[in-house]
N, C-alpha and C. Protein backbone atom coordinates (compact mmCIF):
# COMPACT_ATOMS: atom_id res chain seq x y z
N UNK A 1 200.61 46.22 78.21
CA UNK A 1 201.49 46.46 79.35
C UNK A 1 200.81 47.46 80.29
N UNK A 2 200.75 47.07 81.50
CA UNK A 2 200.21 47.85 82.48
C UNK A 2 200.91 48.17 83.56
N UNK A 3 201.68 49.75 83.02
CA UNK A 3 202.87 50.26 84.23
C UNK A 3 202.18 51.08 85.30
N UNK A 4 202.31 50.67 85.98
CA UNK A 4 202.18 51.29 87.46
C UNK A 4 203.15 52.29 88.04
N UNK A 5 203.10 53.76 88.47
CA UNK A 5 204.03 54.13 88.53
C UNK A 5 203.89 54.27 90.52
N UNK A 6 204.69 54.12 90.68
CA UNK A 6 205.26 53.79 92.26
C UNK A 6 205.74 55.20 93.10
N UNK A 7 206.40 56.05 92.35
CA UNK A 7 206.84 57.12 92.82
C UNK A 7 207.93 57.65 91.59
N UNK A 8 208.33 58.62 91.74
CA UNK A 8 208.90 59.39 89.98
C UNK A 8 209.95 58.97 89.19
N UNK A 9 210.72 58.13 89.87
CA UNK A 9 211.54 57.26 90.09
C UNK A 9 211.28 55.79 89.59
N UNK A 10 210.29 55.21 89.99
CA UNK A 10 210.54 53.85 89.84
C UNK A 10 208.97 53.50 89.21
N UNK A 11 209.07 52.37 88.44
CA UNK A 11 207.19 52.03 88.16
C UNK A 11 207.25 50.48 87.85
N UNK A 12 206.20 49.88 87.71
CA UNK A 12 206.15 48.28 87.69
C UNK A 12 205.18 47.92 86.81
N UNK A 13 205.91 46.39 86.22
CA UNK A 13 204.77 46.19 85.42
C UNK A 13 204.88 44.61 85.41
N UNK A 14 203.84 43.78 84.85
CA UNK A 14 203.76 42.47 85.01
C UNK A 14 204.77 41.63 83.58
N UNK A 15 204.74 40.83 83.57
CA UNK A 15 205.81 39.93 82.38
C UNK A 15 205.91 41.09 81.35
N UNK A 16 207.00 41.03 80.74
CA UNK A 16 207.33 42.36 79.62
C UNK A 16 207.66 40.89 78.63
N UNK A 17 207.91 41.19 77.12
CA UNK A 17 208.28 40.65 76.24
C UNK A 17 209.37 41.45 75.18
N UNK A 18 209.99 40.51 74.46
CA UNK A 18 210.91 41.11 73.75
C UNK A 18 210.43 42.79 73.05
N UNK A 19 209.56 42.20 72.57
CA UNK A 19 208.82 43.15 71.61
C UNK A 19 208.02 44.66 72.55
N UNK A 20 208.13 44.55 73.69
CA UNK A 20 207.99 46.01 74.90
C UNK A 20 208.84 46.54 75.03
N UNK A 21 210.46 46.19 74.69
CA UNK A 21 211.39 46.62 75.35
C UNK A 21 211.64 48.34 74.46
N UNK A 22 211.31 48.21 72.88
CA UNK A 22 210.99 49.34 71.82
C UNK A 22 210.01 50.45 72.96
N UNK A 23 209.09 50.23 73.18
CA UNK A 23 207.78 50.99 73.93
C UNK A 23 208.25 51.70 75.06
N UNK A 24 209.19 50.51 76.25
CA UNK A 24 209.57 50.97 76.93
C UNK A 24 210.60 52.03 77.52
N UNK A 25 211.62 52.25 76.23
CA UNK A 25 212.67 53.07 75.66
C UNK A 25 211.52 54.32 75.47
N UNK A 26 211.11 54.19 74.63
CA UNK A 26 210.13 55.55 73.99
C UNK A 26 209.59 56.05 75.43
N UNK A 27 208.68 55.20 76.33
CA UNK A 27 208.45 56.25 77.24
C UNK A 27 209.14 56.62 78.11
N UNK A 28 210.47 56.18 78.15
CA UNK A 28 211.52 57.05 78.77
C UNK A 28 212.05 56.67 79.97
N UNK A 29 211.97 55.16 80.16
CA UNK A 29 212.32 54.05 81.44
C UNK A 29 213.79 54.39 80.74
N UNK A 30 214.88 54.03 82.04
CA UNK A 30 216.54 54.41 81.64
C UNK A 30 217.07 52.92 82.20
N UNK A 31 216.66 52.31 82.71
CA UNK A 31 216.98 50.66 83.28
C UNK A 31 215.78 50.27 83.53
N UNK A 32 215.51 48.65 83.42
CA UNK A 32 214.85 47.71 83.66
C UNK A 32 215.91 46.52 84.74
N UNK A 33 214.25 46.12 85.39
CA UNK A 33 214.87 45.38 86.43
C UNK A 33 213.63 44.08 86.42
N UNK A 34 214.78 42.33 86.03
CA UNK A 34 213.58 41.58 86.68
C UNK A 34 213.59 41.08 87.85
N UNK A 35 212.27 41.11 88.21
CA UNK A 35 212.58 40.39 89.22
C UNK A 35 211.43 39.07 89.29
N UNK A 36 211.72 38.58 88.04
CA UNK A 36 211.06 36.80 88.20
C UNK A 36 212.22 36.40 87.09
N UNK A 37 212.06 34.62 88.28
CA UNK A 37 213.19 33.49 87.75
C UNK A 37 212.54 33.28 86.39
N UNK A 38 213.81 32.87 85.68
CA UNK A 38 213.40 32.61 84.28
C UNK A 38 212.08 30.81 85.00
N UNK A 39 212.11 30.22 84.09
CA UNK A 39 210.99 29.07 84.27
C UNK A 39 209.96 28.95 84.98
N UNK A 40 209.28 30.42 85.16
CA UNK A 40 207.91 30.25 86.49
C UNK A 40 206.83 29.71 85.60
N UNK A 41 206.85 29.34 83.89
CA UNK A 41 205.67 29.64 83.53
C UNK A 41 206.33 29.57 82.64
N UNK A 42 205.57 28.28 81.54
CA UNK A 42 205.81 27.39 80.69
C UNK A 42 205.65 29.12 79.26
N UNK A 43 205.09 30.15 79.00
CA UNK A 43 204.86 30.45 78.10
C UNK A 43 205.57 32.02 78.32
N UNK A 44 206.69 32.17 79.19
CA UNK A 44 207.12 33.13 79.90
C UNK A 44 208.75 33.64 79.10
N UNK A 45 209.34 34.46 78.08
CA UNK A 45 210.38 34.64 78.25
C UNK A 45 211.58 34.50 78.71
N UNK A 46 212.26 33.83 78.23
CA UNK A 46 213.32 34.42 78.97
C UNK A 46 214.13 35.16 79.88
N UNK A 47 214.80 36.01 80.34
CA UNK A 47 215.53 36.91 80.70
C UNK A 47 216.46 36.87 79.62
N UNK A 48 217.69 35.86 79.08
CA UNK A 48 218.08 36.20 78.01
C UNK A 48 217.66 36.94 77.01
N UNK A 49 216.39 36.44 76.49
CA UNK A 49 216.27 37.10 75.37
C UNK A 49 215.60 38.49 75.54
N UNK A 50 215.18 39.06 76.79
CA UNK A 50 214.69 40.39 76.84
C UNK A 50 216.14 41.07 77.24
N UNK A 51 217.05 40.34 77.55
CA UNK A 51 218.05 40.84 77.68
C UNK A 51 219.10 41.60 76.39
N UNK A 52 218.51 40.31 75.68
CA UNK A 52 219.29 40.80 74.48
C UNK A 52 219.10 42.23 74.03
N UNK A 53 217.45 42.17 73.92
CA UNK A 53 216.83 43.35 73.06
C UNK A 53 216.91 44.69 73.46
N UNK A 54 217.02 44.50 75.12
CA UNK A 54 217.22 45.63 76.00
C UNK A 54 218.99 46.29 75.69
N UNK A 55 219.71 45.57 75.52
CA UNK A 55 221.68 45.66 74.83
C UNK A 55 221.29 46.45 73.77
N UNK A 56 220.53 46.08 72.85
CA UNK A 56 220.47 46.85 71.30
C UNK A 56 219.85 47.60 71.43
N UNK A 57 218.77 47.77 72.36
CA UNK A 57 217.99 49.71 72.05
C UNK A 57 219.05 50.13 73.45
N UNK A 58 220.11 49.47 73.76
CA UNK A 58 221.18 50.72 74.88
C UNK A 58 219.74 51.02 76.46
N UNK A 59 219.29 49.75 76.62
CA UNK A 59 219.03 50.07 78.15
C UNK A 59 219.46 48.77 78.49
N UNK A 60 220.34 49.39 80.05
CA UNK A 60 220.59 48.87 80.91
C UNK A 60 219.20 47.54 81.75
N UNK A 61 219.96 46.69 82.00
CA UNK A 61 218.77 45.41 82.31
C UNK A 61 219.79 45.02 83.55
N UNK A 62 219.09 44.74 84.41
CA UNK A 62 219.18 43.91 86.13
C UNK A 62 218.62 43.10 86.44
N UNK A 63 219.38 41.63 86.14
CA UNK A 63 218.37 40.54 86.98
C UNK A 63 218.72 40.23 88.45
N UNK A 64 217.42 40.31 88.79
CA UNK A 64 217.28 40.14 90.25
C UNK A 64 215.94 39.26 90.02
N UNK A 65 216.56 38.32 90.23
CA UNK A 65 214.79 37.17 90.33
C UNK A 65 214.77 36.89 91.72
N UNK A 66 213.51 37.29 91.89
CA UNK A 66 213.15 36.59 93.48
C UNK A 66 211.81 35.54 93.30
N UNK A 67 211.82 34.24 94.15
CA UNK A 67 210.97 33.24 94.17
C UNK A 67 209.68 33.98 94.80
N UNK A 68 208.72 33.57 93.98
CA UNK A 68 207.40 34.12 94.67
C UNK A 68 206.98 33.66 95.86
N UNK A 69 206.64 34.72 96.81
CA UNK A 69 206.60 34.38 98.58
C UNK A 69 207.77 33.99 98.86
N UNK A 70 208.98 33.97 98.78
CA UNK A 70 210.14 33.94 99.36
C UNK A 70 211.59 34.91 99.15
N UNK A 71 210.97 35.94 99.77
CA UNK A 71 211.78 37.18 99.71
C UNK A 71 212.97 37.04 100.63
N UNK A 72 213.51 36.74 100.40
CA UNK A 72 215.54 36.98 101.22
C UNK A 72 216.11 38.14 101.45
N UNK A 73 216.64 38.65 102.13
CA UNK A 73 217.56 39.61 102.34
C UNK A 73 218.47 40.05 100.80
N UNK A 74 219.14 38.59 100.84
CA UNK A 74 219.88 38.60 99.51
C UNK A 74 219.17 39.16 98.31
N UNK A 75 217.95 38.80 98.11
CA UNK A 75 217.18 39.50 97.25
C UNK A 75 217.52 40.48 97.38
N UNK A 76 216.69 41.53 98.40
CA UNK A 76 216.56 42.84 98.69
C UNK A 76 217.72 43.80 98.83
N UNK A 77 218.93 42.83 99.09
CA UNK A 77 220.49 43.54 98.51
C UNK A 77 220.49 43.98 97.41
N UNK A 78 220.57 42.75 96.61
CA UNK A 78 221.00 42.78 94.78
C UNK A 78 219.69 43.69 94.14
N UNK A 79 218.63 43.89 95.09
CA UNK A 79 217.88 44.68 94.37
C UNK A 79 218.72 46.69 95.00
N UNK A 80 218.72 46.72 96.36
CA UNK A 80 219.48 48.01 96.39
C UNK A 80 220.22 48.10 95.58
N UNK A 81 221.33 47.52 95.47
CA UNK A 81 222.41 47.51 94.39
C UNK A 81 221.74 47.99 92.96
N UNK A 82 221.35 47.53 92.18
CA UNK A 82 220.60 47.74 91.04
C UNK A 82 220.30 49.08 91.10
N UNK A 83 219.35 49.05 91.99
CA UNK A 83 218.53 50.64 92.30
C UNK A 83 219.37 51.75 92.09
N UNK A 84 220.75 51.26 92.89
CA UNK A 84 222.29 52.34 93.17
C UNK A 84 222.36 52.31 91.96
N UNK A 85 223.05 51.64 90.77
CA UNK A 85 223.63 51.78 89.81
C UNK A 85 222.72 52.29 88.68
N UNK A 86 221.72 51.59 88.31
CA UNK A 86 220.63 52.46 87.70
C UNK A 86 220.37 53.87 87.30
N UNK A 87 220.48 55.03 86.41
CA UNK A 87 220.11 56.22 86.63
C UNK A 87 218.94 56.33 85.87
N UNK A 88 218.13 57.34 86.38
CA UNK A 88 216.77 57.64 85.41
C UNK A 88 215.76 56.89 85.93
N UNK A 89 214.76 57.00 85.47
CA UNK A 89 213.55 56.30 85.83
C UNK A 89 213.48 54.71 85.20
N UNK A 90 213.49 54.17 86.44
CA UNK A 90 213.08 52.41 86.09
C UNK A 90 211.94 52.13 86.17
N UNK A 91 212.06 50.93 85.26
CA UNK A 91 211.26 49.95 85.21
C UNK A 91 211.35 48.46 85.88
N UNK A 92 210.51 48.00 86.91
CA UNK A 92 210.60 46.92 87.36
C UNK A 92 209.36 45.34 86.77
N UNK A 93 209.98 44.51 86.11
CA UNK A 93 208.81 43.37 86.23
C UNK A 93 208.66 42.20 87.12
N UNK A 94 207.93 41.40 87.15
CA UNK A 94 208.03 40.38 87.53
C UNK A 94 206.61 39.59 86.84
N UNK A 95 206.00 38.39 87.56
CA UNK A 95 204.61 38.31 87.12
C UNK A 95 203.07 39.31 86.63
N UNK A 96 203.09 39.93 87.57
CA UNK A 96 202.27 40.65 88.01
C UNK A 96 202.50 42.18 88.19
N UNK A 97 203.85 42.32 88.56
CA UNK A 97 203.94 43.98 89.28
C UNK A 97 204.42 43.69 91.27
N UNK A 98 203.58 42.76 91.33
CA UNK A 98 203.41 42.72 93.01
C UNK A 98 205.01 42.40 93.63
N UNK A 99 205.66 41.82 93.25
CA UNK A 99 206.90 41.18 93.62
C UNK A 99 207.81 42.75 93.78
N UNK A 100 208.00 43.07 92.12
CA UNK A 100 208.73 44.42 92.23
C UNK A 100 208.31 45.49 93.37
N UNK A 101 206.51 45.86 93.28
CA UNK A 101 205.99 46.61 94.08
C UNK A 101 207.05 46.61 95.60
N UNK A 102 206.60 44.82 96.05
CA UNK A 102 207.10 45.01 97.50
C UNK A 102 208.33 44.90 97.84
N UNK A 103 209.33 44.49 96.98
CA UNK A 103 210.91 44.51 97.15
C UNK A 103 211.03 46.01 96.88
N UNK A 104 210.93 46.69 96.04
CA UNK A 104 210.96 48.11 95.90
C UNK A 104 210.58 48.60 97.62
N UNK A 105 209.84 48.42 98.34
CA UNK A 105 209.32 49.22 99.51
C UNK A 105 210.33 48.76 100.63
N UNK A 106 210.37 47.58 100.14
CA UNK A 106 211.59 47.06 101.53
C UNK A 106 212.89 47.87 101.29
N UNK A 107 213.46 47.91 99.86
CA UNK A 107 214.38 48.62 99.89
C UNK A 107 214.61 49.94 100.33
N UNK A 108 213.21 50.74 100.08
CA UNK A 108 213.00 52.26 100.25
C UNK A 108 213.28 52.49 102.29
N UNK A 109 212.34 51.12 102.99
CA UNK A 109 212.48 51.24 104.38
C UNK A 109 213.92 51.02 104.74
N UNK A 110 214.45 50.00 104.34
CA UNK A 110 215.48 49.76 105.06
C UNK A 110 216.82 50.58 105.10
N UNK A 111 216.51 51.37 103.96
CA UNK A 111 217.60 53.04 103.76
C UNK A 111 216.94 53.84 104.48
N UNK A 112 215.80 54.02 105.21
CA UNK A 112 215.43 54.71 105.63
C UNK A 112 214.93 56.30 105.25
């Protein structure tokens, strides 16, 4: 897993698996957020089931899937929202990192 941290607040990382969600607790992420649709990628998780695992170690999980290259408004709502409710330092995935990276920045501009 390769977290990127974004600012003190928020950090990103590419596909997470059931079995990260233990790791990710320990270093002290307080919500996770996805933001890729379940089926991009025949060998890709769920959201259910990282969902599950995230319920039993008691962190909070936010899906927000956004289609790659097609960022919506609506996206970038349900992602403020999240952000709002969230406390503590998150964690964002998607493929790569890049998706979270730039919905994270839109959100940060458009609050100004």
């Amino acid at each position: 897993m390769d977290i990127r941290q974004i600012d003190e607040d928020f950090a990103v990382t590419g596909q997470i698996s059931p079995d990260d969600v233990r790791d990710i607790v320990a270093a002290g992420y307080q919500a996770l957020i996805c933001n890729r649709p379940d089926g991009e990628a025949p060998d890709q998780p769920d959201f259910a089931e990282i969902s599950q695992v995230a319920e039993k170690a008691g962190i909070p999980i936010y899906y927000v899937p956004v289609i790659s290259g097609q960022l919506t408004q609506d996206d970038v709502d349900a992602m403020a929202k999240a952000l709002e409710e969230a406390e503590g330092p998150v964690l964002a995935y998607c493929r790569s990192g890049a998706r979270s990276t730039n919905i994270y920045g839109i959100v940060k501009q458009q609050k100004g």
